[in-house]
C-alpha atoms as a PDB file:
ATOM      1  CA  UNK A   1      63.175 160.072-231.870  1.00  0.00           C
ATOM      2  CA  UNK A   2      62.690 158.258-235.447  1.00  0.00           C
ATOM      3  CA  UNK A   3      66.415 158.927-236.037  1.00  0.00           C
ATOM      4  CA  UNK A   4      67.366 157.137-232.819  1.00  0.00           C
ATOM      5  CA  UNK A   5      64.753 154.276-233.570  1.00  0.00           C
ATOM      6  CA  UNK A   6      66.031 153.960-237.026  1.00  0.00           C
ATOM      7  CA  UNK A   7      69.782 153.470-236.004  1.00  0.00           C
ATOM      8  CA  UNK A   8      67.844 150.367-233.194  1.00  0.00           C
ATOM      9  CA  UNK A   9      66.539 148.654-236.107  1.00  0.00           C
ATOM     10  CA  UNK A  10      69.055 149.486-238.204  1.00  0.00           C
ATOM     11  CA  UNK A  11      71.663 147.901-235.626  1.00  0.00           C
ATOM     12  CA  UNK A  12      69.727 145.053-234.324  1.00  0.00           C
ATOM     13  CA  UNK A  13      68.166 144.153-237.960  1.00  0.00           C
ATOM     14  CA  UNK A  14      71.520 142.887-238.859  1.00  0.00           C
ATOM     15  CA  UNK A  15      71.924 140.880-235.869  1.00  0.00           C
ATOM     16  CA  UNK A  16      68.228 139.631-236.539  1.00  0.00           C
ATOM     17  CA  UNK A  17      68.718 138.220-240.204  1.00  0.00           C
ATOM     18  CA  UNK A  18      72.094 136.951-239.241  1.00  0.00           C
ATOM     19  CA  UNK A  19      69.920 135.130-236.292  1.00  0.00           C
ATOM     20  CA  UNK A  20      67.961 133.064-239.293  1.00  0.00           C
ATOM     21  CA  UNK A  21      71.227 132.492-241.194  1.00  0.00           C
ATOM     22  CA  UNK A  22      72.527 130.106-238.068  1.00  0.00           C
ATOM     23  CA  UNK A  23      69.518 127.470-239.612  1.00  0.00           C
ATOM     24  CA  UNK A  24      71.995 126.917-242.557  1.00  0.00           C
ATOM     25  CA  UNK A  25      75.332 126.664-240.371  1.00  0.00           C
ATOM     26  CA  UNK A  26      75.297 123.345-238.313  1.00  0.00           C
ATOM     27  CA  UNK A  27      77.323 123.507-234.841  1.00  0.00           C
ATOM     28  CA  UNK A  28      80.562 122.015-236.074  1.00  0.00           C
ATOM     29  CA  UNK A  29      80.691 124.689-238.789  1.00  0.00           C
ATOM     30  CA  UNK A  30      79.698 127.448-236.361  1.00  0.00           C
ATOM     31  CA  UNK A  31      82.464 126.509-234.051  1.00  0.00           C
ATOM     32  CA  UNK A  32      85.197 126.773-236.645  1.00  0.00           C
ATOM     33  CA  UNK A  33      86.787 129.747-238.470  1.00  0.00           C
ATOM     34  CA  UNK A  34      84.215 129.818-240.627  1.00  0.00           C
ATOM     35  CA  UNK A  35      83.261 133.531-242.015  1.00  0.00           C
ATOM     36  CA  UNK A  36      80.996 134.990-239.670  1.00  0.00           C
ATOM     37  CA  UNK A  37      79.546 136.730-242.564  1.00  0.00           C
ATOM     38  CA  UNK A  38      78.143 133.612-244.273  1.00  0.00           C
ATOM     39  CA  UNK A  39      75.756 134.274-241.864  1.00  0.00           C
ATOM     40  CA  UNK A  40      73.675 137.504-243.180  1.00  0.00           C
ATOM     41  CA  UNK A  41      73.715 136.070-246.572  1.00  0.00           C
ATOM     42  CA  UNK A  42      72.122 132.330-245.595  1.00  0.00           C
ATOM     43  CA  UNK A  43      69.607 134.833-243.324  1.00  0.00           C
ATOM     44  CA  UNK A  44      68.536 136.704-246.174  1.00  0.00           C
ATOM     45  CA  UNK A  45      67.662 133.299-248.197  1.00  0.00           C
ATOM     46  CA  UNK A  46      65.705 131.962-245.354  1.00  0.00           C
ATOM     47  CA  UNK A  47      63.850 134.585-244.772  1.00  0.00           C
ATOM     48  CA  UNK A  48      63.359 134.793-248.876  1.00  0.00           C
ATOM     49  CA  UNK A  49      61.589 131.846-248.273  1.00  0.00           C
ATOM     50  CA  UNK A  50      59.926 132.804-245.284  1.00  0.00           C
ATOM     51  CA  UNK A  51      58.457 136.119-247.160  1.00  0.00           C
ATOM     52  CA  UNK A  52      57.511 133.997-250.016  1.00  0.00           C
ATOM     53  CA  UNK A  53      55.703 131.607-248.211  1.00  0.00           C
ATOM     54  CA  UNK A  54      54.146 134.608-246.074  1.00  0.00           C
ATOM     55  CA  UNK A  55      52.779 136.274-249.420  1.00  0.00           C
ATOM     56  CA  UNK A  56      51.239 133.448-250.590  1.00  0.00           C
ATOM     57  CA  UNK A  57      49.239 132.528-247.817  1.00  0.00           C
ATOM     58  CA  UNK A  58      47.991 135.473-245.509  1.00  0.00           C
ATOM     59  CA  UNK A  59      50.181 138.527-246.045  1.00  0.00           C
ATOM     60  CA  UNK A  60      52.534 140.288-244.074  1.00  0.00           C
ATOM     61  CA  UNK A  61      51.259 142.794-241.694  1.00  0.00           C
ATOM     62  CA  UNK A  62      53.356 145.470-238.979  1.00  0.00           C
ATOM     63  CA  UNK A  63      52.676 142.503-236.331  1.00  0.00           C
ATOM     64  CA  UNK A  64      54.054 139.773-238.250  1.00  0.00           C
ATOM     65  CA  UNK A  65      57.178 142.032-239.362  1.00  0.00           C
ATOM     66  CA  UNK A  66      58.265 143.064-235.676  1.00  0.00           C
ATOM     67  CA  UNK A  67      57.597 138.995-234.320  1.00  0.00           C
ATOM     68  CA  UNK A  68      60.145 137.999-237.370  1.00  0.00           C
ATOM     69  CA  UNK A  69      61.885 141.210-236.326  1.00  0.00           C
ATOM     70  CA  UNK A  70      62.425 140.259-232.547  1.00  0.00           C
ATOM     71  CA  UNK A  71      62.517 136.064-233.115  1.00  0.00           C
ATOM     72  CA  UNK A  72      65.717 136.953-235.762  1.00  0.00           C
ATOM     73  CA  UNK A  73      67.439 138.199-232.147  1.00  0.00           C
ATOM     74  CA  UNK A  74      66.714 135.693-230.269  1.00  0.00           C
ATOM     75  CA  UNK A  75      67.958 132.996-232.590  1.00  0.00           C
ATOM     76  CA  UNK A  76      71.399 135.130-233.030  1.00  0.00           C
ATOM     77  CA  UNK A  77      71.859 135.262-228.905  1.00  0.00           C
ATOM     78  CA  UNK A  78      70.498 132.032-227.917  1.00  0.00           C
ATOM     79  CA  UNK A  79      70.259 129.462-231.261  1.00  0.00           C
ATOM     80  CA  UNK A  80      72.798 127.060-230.886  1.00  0.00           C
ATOM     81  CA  UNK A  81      76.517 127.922-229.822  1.00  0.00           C
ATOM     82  CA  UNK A  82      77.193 131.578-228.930  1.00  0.00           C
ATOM     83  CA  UNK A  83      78.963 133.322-231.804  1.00  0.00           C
ATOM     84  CA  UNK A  84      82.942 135.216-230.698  1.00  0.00           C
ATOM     85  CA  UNK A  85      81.946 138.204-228.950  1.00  0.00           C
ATOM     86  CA  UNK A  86      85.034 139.692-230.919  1.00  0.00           C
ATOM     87  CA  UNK A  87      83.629 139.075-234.040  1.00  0.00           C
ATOM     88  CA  UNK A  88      80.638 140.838-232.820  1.00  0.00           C
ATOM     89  CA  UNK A  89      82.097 144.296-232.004  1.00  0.00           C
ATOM     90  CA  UNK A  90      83.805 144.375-235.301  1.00  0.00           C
ATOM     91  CA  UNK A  91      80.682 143.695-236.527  1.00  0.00           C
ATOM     92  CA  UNK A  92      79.224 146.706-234.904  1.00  0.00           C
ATOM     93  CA  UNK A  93      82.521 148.957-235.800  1.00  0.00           C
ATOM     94  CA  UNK A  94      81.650 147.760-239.626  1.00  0.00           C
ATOM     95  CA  UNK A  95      77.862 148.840-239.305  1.00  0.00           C
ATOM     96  CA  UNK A  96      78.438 151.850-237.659  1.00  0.00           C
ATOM     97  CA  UNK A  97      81.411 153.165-240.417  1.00  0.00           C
ATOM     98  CA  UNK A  98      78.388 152.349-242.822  1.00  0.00           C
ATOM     99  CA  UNK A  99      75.753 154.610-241.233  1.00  0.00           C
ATOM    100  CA  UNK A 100      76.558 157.786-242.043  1.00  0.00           C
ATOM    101  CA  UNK A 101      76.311 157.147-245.985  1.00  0.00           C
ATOM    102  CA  UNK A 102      73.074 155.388-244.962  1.00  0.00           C
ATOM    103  CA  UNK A 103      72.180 158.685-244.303  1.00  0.00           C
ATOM    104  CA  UNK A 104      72.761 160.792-246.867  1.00  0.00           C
ATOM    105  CA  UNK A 105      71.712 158.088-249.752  1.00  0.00           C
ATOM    106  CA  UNK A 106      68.597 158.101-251.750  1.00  0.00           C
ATOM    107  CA  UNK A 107      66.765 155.792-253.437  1.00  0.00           C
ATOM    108  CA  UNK A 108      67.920 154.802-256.812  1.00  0.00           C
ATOM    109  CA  UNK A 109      65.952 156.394-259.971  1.00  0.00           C
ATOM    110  CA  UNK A 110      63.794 152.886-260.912  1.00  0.00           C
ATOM    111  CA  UNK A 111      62.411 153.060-257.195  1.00  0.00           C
ATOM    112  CA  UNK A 112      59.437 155.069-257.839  1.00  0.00           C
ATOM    113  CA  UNK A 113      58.591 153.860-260.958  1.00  0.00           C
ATOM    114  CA  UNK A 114      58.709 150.024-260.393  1.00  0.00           C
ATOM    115  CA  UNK A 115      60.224 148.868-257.219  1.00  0.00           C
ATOM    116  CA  UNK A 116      57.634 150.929-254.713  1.00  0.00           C
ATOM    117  CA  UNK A 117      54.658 149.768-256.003  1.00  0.00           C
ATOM    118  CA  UNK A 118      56.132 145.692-255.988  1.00  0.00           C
ATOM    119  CA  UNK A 119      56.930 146.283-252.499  1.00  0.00           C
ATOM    120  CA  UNK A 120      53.928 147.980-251.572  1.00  0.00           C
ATOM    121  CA  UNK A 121      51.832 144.972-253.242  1.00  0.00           C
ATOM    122  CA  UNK A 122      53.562 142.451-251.107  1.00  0.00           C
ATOM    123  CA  UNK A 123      53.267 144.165-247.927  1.00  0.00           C
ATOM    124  CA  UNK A 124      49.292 145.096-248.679  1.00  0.00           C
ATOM    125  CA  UNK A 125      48.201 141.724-250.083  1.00  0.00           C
ATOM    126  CA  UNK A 126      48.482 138.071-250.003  1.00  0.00           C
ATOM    127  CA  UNK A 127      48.661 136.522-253.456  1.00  0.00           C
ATOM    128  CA  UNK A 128      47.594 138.005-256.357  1.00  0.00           C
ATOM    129  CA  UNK A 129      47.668 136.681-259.289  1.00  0.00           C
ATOM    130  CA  UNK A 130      48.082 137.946-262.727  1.00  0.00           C
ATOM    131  CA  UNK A 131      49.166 142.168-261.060  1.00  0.00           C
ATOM    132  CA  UNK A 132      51.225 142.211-264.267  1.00  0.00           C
ATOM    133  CA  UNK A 133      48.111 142.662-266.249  1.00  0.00           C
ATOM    134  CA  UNK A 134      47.494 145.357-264.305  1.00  0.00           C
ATOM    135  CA  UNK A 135      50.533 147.101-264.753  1.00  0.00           C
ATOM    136  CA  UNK A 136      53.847 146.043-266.325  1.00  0.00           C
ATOM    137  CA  UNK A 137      55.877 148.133-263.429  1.00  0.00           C
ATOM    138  CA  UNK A 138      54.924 144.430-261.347  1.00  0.00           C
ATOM    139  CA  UNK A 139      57.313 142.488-264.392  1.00  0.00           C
ATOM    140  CA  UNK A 140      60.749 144.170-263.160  1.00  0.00           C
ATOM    141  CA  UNK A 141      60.626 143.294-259.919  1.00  0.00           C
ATOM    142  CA  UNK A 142      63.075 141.565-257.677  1.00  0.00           C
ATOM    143  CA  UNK A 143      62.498 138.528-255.318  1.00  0.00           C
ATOM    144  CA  UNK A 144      64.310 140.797-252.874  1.00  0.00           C
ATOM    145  CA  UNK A 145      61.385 142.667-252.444  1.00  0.00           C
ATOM    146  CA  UNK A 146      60.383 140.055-250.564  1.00  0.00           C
ATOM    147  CA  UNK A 147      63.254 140.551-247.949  1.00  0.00           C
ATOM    148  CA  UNK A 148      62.361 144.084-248.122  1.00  0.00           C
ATOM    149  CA  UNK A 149      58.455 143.533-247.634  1.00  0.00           C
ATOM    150  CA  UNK A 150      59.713 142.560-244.117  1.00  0.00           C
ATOM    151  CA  UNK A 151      61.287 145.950-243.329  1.00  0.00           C
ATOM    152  CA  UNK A 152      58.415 148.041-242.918  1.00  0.00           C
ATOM    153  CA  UNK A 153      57.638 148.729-239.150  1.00  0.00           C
ATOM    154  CA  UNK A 154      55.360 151.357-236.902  1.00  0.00           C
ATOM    155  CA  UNK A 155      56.418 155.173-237.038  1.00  0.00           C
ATOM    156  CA  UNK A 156      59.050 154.554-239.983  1.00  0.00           C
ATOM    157  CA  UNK A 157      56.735 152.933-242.623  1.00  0.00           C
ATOM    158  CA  UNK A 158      59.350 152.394-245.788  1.00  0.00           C
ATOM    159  CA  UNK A 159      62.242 153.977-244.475  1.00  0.00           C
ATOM    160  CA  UNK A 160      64.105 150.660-243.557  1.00  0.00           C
ATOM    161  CA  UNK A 161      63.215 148.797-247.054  1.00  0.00           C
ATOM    162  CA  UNK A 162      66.323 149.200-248.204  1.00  0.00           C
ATOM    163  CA  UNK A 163      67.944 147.378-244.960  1.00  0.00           C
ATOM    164  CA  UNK A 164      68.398 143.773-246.747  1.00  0.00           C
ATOM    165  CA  UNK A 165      70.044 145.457-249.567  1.00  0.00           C
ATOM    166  CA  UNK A 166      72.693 147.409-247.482  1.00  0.00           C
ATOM    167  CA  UNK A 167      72.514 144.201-245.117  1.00  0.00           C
ATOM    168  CA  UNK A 168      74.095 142.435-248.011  1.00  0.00           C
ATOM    169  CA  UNK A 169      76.315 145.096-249.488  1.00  0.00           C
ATOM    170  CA  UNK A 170      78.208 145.449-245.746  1.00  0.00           C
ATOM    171  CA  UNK A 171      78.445 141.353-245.795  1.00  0.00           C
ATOM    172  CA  UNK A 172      80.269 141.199-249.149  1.00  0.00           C
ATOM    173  CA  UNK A 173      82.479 144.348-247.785  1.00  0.00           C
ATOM    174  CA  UNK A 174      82.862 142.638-244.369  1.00  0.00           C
ATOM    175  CA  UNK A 175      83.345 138.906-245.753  1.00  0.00           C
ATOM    176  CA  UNK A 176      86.387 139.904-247.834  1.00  0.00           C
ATOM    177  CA  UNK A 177      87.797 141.989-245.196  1.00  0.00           C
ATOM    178  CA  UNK A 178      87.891 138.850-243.127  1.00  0.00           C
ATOM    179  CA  UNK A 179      89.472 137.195-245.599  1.00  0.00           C
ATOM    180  CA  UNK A 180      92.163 140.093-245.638  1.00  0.00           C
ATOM    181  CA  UNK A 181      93.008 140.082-242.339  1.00  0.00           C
ATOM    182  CA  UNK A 182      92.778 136.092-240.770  1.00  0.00           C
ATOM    183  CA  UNK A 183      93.932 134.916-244.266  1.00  0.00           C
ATOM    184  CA  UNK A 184      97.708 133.539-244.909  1.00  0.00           C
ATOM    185  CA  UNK A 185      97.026 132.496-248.439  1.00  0.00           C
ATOM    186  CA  UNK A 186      98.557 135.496-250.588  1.00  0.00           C
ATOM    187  CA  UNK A 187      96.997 135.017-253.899  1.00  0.00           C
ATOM    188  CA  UNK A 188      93.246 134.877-251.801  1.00  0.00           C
ATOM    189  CA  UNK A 189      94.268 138.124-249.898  1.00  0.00           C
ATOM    190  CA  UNK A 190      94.859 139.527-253.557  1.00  0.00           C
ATOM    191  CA  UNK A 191      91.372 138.755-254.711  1.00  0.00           C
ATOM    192  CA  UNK A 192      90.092 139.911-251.365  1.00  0.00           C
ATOM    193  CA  UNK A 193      91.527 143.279-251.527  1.00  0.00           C
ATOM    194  CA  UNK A 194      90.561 143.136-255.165  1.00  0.00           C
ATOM    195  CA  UNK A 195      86.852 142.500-254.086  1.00  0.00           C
ATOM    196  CA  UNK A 196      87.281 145.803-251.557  1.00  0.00           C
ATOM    197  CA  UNK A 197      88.507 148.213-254.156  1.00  0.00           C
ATOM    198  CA  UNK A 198      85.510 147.379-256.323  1.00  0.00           C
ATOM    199  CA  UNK A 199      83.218 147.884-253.433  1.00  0.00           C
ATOM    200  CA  UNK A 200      84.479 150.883-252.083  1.00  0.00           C
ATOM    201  CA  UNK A 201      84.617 152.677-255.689  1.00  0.00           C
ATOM    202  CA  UNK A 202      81.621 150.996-257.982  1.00  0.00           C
ATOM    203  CA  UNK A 203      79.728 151.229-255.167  1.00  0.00           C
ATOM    204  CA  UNK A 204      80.776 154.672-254.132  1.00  0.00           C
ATOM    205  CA  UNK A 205      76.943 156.327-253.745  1.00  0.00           C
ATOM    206  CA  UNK A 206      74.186 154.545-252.319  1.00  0.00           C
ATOM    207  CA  UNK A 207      71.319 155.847-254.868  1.00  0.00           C
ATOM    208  CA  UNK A 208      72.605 153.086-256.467  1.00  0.00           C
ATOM    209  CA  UNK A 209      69.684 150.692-254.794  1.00  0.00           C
ATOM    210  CA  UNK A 210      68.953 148.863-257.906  1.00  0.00           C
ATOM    211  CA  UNK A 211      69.315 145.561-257.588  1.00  0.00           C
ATOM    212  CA  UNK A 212      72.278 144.478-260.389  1.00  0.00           C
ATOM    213  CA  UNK A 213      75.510 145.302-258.428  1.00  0.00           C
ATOM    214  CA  UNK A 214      73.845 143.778-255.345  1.00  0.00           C
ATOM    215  CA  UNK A 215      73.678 140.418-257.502  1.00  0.00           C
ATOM    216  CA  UNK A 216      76.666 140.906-258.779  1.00  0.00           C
ATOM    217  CA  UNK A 217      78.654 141.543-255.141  1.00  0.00           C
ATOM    218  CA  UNK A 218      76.996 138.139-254.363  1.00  0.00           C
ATOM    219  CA  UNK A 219      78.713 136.374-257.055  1.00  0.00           C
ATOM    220  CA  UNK A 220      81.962 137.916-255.705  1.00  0.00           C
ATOM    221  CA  UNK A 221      81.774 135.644-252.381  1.00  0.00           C
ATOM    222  CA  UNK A 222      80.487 132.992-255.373  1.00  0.00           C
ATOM    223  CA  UNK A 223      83.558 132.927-257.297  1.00  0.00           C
ATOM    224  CA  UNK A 224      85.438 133.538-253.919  1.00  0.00           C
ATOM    225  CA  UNK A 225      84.457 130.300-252.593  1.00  0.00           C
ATOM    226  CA  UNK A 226      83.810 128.168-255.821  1.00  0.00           C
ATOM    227  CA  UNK A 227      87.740 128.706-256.538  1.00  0.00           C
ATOM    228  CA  UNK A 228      89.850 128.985-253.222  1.00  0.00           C
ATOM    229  CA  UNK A 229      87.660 126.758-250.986  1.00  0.00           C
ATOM    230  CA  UNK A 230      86.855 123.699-253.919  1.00  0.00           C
ATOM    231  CA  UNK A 231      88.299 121.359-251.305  1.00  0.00           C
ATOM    232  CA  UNK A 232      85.373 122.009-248.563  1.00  0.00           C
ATOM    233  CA  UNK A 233      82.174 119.923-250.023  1.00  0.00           C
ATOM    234  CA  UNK A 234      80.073 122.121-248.048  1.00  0.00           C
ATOM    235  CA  UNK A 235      81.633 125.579-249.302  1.00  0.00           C
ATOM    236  CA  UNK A 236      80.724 123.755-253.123  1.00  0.00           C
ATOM    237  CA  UNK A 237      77.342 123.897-251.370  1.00  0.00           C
ATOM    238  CA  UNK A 238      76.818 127.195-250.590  1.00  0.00           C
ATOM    239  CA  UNK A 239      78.631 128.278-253.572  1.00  0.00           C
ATOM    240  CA  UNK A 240      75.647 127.129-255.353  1.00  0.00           C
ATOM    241  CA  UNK A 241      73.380 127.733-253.133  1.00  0.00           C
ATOM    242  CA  UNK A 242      73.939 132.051-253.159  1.00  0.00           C
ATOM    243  CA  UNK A 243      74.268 131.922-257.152  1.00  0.00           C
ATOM    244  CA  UNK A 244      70.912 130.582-256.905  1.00  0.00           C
ATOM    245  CA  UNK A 245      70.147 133.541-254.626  1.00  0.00           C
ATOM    246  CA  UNK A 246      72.000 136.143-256.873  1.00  0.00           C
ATOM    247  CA  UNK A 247      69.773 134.937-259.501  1.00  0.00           C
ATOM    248  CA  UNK A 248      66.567 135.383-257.512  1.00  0.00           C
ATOM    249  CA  UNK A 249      68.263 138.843-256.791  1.00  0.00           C
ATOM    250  CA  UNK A 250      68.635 140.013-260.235  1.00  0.00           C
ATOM    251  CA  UNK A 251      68.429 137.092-263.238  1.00  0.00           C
ATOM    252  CA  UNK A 252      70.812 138.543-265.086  1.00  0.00           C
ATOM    253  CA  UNK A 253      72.998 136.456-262.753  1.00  0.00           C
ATOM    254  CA  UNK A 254      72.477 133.742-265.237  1.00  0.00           C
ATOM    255  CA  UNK A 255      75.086 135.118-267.752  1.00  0.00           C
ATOM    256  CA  UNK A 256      77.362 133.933-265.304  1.00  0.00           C
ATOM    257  CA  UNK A 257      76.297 130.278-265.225  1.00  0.00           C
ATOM    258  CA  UNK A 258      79.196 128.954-267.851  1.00  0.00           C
ATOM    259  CA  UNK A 259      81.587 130.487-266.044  1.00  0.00           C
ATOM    260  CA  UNK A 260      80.480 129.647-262.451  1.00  0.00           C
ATOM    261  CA  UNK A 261      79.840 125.470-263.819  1.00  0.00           C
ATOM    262  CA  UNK A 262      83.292 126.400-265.567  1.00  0.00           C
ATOM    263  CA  UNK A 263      85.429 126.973-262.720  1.00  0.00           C
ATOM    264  CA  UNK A 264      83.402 124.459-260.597  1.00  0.00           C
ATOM    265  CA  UNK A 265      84.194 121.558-262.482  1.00  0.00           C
ATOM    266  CA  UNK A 266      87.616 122.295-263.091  1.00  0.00           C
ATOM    267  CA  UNK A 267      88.804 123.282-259.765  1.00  0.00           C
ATOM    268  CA  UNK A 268      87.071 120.164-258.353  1.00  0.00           C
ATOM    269  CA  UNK A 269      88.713 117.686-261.081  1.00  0.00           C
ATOM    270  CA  UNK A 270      91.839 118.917-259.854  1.00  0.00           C
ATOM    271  CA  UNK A 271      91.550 118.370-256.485  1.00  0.00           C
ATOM    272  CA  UNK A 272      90.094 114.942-256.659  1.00  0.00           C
ATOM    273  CA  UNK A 273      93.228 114.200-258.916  1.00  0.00           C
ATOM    274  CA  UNK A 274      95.462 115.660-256.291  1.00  0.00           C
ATOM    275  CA  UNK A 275      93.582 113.659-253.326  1.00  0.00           C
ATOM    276  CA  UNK A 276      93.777 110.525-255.510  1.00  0.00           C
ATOM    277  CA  UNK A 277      97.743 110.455-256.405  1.00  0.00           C
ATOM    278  CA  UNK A 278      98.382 111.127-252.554  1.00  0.00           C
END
């Protein structure tokens, strides 16, 4: 029975973050061939935020985690313009190809000694301040933990915590697929297969939970967007808007700030030169 209910809200918790996401993606990008998995990632900052704002006023709680839970769904089915139903089997194909090493992973070896307790502060309490004093385990935490704070439901406790981080490892996986496949531009499909290979292999066992190569995947879909889609104001947007995330995630992220300002600049010099000698 807890296997079958942890394979629900492993199925439907995707669907339910990517239901928040849609409050970053207004109706005329939704309705183009933009990449449906944009959405998990801009769910995942909103409900950042959301957590955040939860902690520091009166605490999460099993009730409040289900209603989020449940109001994630209905803003997927029924917020704004229905997304492809296509789009949403292969979305299902890509979760359920995922499961079985959902299964057999573990947690990573800095989860009992530092993660656990940050999570179990922010499910247990409201604000607290100065819990580094207490102990310095509370210094190397993530603000995923936030995310994950969410992810703790009736009958399976901390089981699903690590759902936002697998959340975002099958986006990055499924974002450059879609790029792979409904992509014409050879030199992107290059990087996107690129982006695969180093998913598939760095990636290859699951104990892996910390939270570095989930910041770094992110800045994969940063760089992705920051250097083929320059010419979209709005992907320059988000492009900054999920390095900011990545460095929420882990701040090491900030090592990549030349480069990421680097590129930026550059790539959008040259297209306002191009748009101005046309």
């Amino acid at each position: 029975m807890n296997i079958l209910l942890f394979i629900l809200i492993y199925s439907l918790g995707y669907f339910s973050v990517c239901g928040f996401g849609k409050f970053f993606i207004n109706s005329k990008n939704l309705s183009n061939n933009f990449n449906f998995f944009d959405l998990q990632i801009f769910g995942t900052i909103l409900l950042l935020i959301l957590s955040y704002l939860i902690y520091l006023t009166i605490g999460t709680n099993f009730i409040i985690n289900i209603f989020i839970f449940f109001l994630g769904i209905i803003f997927y089915f029924f917020y704004k313009k229905n997304l492809n139903k296509i789009k949403t089997v292969n979305l299902i194909i890509l979760l359920f190809m995922v499961l079985p090493v959902v299964f057999i992973s573990k947690t990573h070896e800095d989860f009992n000694t530092y993660h656990y307790f940050s999570i179990y502060e922010v499910f247990n309490n409201n604000l607290r301040i100065g819990t580094y004093n207490l102990n310095d385990r509370f210094f190397h935490s993530s603000q995923l933990i936030h995310n994950q704070s969410l992810f703790i439901f009736p009958f399976l406790n901390l089981k699903m915590i690590h759902m936002p981080i697998i959340y975002i490892y099958i986006s990055t996986l499924g974002y450059f697929f879609y790029l792979t496949f409904l992509n014409r531009n050879s030199t992107e499909v290059l990087y996107s297969i690129f982006c695969i290979l180093i998913l598939l292999i760095k990636f290859n066992r699951l104990s892996e939970f910390g939270y570095d190569y989930i910041a770094q995947f992110l800045l994969l879909i940063v760089f992705h967007k920051v250097y083929f889609l320059i010419d979209n104001d709005y992907e320059a947007i988000t492009s900054s808007v999920i390095f900011l995330f990545s460095v929420l995630v882990k701040p090491i992220s900030l090592l990549f700030m030349p480069i990421f300002f680097y590129i930026l600049i550059k790539k959008k010099i040259l297209f306002l030169f191009k748009r101005y000698k046309e």
